[in-house]
C-alpha atoms as a PDB file:
ATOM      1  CA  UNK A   1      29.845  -4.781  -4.489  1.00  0.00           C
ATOM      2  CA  UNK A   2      26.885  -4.108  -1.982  1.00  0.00           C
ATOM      3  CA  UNK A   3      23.618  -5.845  -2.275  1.00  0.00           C
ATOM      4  CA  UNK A   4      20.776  -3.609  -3.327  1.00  0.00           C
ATOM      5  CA  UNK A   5      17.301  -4.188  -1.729  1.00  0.00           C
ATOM      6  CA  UNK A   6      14.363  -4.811  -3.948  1.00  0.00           C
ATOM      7  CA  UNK A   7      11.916  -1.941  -3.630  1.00  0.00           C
ATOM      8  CA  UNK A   8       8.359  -2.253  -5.084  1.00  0.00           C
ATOM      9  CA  UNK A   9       6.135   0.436  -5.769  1.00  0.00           C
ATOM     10  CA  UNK A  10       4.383   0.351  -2.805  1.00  0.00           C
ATOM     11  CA  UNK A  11       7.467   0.520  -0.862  1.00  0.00           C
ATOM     12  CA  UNK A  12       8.443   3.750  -3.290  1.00  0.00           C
ATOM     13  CA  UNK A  13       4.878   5.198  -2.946  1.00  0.00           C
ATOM     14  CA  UNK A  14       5.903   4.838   0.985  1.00  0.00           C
ATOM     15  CA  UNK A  15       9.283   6.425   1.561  1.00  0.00           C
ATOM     16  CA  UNK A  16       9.421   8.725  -1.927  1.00  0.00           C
ATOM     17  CA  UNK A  17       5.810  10.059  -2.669  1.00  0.00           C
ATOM     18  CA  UNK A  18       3.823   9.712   0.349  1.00  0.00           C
ATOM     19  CA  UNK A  19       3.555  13.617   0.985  1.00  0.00           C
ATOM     20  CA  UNK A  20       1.609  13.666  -2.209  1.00  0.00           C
ATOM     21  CA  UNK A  21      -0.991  11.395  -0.412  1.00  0.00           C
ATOM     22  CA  UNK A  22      -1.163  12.986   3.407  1.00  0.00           C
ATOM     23  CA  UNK A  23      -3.714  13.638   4.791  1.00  0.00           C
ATOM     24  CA  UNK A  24      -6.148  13.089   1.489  1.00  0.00           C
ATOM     25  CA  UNK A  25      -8.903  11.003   1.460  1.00  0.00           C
ATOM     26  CA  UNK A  26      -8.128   7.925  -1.326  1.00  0.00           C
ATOM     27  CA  UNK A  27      -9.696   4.597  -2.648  1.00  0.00           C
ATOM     28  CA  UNK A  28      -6.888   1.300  -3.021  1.00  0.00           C
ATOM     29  CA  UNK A  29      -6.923  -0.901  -5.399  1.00  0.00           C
ATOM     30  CA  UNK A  30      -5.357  -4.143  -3.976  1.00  0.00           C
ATOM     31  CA  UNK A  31      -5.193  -7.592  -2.834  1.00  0.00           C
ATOM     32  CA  UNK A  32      -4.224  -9.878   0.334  1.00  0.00           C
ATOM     33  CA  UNK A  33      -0.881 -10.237  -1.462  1.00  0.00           C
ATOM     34  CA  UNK A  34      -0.330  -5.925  -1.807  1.00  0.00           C
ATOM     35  CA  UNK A  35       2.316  -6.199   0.777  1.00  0.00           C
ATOM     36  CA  UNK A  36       5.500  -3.977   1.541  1.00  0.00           C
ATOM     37  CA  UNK A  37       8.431  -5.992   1.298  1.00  0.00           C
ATOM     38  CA  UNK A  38       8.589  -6.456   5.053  1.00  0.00           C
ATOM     39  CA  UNK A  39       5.419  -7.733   4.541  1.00  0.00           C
ATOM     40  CA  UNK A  40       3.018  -5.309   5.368  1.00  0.00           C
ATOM     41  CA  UNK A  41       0.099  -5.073   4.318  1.00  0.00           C
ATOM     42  CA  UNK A  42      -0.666  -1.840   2.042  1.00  0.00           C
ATOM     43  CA  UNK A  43      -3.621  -0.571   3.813  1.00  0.00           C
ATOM     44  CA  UNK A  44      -1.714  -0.880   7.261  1.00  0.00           C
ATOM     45  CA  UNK A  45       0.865   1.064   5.399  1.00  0.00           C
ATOM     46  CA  UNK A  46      -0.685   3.881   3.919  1.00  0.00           C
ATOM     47  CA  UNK A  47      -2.395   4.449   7.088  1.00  0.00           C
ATOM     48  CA  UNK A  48       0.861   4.586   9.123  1.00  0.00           C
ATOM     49  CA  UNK A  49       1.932   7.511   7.333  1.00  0.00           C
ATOM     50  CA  UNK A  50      -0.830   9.374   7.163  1.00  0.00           C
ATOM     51  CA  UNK A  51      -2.786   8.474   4.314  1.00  0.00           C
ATOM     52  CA  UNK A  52      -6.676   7.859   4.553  1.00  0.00           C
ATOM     53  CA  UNK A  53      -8.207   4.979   2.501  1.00  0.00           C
ATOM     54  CA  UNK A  54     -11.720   5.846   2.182  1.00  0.00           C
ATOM     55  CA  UNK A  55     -12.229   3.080  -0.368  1.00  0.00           C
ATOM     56  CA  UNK A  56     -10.846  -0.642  -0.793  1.00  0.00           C
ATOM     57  CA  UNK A  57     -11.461  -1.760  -4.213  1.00  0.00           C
ATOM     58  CA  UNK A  58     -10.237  -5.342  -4.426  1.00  0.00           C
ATOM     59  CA  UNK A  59     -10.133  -7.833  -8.057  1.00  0.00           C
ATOM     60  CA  UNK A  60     -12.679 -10.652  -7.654  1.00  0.00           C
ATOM     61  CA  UNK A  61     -12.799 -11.697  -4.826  1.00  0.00           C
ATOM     62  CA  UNK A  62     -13.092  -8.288  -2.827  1.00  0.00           C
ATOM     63  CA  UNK A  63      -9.902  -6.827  -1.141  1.00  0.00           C
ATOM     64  CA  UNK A  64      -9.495  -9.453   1.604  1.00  0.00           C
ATOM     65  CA  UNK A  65     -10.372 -12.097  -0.854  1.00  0.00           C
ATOM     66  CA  UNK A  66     -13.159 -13.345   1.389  1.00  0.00           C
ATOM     67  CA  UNK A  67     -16.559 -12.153  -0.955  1.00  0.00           C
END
C-alpha cells in the first residue's frame, strides 16, 4: 500500500481552489506557524499563485507575532 501525503487546507486552498482567489484582492487570517507542508509560509504562498493579500490579520500577537 502507498503512503498518502498529509495535505492541510492551505495546501488544498493551493493546488484545488486557488482560481477562486486569482487575481482578487483578500485579507489572511494567520500566524508564523500558517505554513504549507513544505513549509512555506501562507502569505509567500498565496502570492505565488496569484493571489493578493491586501490584509494580514494575525491572533494576538499580530501576524508575525512580533506586536
Amino acid at each position: 500500500m502507498a503512503a498518502r501525503r498529509f495535505q492541510t487546507g492551505l495546501d488544498t486552498l493551493l493546488t484545488t481552489h486557488a482560481r477562486w482567489l486569482r487575481g482578487k484582492r483578500v485579507g489572511l487570517l494567520a500566524h508564523p506557524a500558517s505554513v504549507t507542508r513544505d513549509l512555506v509560509p501562507a502569505l509567500d504562498a498565496l502570492v505565488a499563485v496569484g493571489v493578493r493579500p491586501v490584509l494580514l490579520y494575525g491572533p494576538e500577537h499580530g501576524y508575525g507575532g512580533g506586536a
